[in-house]
Protein backbone atom coordinates (compact mmCIF):
# COMPACT_ATOMS: atom_id res chain seq x y z
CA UNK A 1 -19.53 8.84 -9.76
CA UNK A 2 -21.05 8.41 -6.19
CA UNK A 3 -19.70 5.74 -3.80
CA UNK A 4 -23.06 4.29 -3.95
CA UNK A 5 -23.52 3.81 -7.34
CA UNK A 6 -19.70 2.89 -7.50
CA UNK A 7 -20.14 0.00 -4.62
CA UNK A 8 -23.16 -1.04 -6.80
CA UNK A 9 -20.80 -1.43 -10.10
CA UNK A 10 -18.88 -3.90 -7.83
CA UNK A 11 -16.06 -1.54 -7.45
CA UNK A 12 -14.31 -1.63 -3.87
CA UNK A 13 -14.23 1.33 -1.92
CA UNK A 14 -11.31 1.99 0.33
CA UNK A 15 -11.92 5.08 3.30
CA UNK A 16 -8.47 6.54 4.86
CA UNK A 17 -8.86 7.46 8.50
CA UNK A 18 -7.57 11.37 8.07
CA UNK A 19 -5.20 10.69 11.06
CA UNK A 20 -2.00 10.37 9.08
CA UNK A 21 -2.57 13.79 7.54
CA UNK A 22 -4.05 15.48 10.64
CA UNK A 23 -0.52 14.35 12.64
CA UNK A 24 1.92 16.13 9.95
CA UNK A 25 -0.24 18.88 10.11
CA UNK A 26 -0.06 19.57 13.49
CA UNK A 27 -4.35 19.40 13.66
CA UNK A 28 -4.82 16.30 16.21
CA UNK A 29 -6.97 18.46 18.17
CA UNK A 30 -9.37 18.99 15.21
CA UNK A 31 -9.65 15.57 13.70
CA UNK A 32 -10.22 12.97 16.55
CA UNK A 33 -11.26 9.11 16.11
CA UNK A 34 -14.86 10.30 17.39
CA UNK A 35 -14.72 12.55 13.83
CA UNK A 36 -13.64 9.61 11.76
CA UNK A 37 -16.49 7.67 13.08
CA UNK A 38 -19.35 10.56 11.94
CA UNK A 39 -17.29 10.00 8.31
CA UNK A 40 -18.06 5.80 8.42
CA UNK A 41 -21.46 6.46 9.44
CA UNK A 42 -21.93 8.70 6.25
CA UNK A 43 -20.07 7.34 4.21
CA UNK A 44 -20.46 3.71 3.84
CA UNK A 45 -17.90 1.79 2.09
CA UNK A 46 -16.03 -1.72 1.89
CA UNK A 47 -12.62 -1.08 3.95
CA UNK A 48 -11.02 1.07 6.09
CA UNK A 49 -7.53 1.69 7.40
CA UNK A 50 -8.20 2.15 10.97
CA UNK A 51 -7.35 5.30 13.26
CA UNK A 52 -4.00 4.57 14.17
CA UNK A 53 -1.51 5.65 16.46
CA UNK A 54 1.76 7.23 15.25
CA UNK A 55 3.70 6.91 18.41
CA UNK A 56 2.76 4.26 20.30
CA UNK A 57 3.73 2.75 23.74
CA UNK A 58 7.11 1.32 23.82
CA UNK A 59 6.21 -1.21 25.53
CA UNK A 60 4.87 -4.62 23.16
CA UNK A 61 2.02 -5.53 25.23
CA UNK A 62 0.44 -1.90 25.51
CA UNK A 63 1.32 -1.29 21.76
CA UNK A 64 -0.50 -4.17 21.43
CA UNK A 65 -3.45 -3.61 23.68
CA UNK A 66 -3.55 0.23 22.18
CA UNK A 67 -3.61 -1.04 18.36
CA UNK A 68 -6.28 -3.44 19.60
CA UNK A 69 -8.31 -0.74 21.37
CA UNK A 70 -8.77 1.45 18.77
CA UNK A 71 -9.51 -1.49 15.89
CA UNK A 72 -12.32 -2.70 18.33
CA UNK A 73 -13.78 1.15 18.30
CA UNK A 74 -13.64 1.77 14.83
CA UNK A 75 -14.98 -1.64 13.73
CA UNK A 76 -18.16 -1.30 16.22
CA UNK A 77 -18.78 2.11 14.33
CA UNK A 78 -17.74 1.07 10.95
CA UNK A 79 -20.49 -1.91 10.86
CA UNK A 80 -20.31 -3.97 7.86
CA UNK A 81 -17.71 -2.35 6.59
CA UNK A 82 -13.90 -4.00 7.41
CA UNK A 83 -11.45 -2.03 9.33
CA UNK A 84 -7.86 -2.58 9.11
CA UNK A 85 -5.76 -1.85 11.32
CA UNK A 86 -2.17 0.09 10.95
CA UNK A 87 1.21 -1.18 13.08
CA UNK A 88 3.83 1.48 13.34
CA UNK A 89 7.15 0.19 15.12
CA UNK A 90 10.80 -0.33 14.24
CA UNK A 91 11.50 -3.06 11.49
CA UNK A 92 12.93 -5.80 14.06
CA UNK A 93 9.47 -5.27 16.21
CA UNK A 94 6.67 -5.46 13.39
CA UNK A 95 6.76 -8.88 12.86
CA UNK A 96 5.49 -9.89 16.62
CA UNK A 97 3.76 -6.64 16.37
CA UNK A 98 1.34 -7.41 13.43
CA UNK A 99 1.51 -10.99 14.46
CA UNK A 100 -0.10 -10.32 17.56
CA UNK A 101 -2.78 -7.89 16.42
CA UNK A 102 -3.78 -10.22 13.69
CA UNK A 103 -4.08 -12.53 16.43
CA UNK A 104 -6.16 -10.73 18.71
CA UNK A 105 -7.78 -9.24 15.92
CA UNK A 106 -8.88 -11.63 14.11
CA UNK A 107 -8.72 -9.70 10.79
CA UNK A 108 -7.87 -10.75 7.15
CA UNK A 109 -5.84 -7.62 6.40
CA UNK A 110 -3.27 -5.04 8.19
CA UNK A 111 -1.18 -2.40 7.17
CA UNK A 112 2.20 -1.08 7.99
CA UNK A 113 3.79 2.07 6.76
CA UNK A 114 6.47 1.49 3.62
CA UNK A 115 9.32 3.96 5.80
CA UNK A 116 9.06 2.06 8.50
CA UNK A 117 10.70 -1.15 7.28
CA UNK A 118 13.70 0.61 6.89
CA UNK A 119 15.56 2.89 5.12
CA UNK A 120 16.87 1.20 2.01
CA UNK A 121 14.68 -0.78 -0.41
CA UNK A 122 16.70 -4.05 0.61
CA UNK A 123 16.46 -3.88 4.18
CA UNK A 124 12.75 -2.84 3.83
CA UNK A 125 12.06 -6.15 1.43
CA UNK A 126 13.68 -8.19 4.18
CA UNK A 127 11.38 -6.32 6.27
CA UNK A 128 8.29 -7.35 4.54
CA UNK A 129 9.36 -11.19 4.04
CA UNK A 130 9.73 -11.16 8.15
CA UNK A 131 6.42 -9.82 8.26
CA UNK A 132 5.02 -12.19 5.50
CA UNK A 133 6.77 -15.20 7.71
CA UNK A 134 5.20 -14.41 11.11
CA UNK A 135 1.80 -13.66 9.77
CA UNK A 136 2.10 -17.03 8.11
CA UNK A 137 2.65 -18.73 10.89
CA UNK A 138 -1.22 -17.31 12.62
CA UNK A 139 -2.54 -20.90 10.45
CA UNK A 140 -4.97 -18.64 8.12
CA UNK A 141 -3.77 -15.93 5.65
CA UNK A 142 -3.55 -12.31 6.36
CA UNK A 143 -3.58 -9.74 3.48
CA UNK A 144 -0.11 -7.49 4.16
CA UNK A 145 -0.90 -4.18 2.66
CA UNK A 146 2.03 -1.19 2.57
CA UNK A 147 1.24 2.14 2.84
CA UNK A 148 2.68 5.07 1.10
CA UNK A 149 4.24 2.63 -1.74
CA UNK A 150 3.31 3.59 -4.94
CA UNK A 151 6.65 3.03 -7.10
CA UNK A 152 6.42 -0.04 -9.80
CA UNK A 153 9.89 -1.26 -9.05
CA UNK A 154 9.48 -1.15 -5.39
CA UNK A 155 5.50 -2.90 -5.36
CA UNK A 156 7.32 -5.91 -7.68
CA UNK A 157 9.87 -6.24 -5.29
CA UNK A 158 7.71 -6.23 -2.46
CA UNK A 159 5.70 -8.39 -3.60
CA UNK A 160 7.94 -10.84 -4.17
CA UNK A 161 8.44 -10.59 -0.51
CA UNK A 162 5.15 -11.38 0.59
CA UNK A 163 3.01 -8.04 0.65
CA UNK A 164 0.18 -8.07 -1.40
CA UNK A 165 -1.60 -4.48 -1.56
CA UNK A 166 -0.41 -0.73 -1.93
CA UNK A 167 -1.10 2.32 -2.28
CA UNK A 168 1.14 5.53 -2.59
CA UNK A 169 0.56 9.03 -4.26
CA UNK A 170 3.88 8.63 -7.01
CA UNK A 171 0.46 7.77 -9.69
CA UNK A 172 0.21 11.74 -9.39
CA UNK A 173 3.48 13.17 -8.41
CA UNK A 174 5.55 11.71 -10.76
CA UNK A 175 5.23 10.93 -14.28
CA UNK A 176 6.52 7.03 -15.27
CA UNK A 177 8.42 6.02 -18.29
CA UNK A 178 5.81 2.74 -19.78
CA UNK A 179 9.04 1.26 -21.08
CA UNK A 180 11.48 0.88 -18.14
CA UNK A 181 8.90 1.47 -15.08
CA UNK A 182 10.99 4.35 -13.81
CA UNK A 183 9.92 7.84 -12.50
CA UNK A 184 10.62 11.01 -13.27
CA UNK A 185 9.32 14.62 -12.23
CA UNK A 186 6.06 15.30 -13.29
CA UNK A 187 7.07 18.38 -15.66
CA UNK A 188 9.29 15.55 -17.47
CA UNK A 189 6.08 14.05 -18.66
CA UNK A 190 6.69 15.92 -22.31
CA UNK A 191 9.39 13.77 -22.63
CA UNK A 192 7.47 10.42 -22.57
CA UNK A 193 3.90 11.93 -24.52
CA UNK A 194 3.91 9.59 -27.14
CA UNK A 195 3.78 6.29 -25.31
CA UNK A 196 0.23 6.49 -25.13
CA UNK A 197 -2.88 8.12 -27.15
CA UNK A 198 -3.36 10.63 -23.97
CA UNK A 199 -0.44 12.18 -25.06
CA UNK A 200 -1.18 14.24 -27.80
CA UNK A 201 -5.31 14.67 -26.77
CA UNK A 202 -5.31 18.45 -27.36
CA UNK A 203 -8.74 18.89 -25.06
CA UNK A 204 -6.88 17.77 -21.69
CA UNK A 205 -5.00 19.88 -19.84
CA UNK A 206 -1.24 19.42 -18.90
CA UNK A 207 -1.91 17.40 -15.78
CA UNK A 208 -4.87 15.44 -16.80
CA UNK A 209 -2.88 14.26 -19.87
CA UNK A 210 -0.55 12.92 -17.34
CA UNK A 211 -2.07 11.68 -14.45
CA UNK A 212 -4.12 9.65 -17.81
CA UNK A 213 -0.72 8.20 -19.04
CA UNK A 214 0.20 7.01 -15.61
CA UNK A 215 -3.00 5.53 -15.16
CA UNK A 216 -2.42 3.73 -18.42
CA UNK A 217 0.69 2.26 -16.96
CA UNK A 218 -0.20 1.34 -13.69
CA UNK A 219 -3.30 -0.77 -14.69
CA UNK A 220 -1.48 -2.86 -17.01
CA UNK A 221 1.72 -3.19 -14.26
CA UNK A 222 -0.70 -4.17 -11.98
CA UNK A 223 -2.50 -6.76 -13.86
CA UNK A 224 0.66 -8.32 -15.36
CA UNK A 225 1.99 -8.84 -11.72
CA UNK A 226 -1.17 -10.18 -10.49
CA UNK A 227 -1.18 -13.10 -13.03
CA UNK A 228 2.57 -13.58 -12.23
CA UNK A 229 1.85 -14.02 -8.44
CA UNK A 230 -1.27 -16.06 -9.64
CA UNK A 231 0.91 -18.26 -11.62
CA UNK A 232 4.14 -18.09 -9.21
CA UNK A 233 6.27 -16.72 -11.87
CA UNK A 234 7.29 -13.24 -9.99
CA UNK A 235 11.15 -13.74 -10.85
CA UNK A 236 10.43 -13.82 -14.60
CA UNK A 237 7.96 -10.94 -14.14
CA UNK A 238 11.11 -8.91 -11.97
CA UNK A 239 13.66 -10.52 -14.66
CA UNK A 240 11.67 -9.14 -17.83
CA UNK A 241 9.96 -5.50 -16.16
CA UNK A 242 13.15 -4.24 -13.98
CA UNK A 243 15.98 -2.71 -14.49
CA UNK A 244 18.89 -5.06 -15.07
CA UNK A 245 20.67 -3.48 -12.19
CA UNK A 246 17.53 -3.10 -10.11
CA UNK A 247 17.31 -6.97 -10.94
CA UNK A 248 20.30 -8.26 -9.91
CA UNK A 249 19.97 -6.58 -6.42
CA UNK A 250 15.73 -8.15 -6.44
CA UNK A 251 17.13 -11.28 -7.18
CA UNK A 252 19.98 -11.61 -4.60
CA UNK A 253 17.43 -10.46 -1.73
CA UNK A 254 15.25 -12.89 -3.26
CA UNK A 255 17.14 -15.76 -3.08
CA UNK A 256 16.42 -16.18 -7.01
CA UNK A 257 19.01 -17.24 -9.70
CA UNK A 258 19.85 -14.89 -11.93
CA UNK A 259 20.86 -17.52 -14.50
């Protein structure tokens, strides 16, 4: 399927920037923000995260101005398509952080990598409802989305807290179990074949089979959380889908009763 004829179906199209993997891979000097700008020009599509810095100034107000910079950059060459910026900073400093660039900004939706709320899921949910509060207090809504999150447990919690997109790469690293929501190493996925028809479809390879089954699961997790946010009933979605022990810890971060 091209990305025009998928655009055209009313599907949303989503472009990365390239500079997260360009920066673990030690090629900076090959993919610059002049590079990413041929790729928005070629490829058009509805949002993009924009070309972000990962070590920026220590300094607020140069973080700031830097994060600002770059957005303005990549939305002149982006056009009608929406850029969204990424905030990378300790957990205490990305709620003025994101704040602030919303502000300037002006856009509906920003990003912030999942490891750098924190290191435990806990202090990385409290991270996120900081966030949530400070962008809440800008007087018009902006769309929270966390990168690199991908597992089902973690995106409930999360979005309990206030974040409402993510995306991560666990949908194809990992196989999940459809009746608890927990992963397990891909090779594993023999042990969970018969939870869905994809399981025992002789035609598809190994990893196709699997990468189908997770699918499977992640469209109807996704859609059963959405109507629970819709109807504000996200502790009975966490109470019924998680883990009773993951629960008890959602719920006490939460603020919910467990009764």
């Amino acid at each position: 399927m091209s990305l025009g004829y998928a655009r055209q179906t009313g599907i949303i199209t989503l472009m990365d920037s390239g500079n997260y993997e360009s920066f673990w891979k030690g090629a900076q000097t090959n993919w610059k923000q002049a590079d990413f700008h041929r790729m928005l020009a070629s490829f058009p599509c509805d949002l993009a995260f924009g070309f972000d810095e990962q070590q920026p100034p220590a300094n607020a107000d140069d973080h700031v101005a830097l994060v600002v910079e770059r957005w303005q950059a990549d939305q002149a060459a982006a056009g009608g398509c929406q850029i969204v910026p990424i905030v990378h900073a300790r957990a205490n400093e990305l709620p003025a952080l994101c704040a602030a660039v919303a502000a300037k900004t002006g856009v509906t939706m920003l990003a912030v990598p999942e490891r750098r709320l924190g290191n435990g899921i806990l202090d990385r949910a409290r991270a996120v409802e900081a966030v949530r509060k400070a962008l809440n207090n800008l007087g018009c809504y902006v769309v929270l989305h966390l990168l690199g999150t991908g597992n089902p447990i973690s995106i409930a919690l999360y979005s309990a807290m206030g974040a409402d997109s993510f995306d991560g790469l666990e949908w194809c690293q990992t196989v999940v179990d459809h009746e608890t929501g927990l992963l397990y190493h891909l090779s594993q996925a023999d042990f969970f074949a018969g939870q869905t028809a994809w399981g025992n479809d002789g035609e598809l390879s190994f990893q196709a089979r699997t990468l189908a089954h997770n699918i499977d699961f992640y469209s109807d997790w996704m859609r059963r959380l959405r109507d629970a946010v819709s109807q504000d009933r996200l502790p009975e979605f966490c109470r019924s889908n998680l883990p009773p022990r993951a629960f008890r810890h959602a719920a006490d971060v939460a603020g919910w009763s467990q009764l």
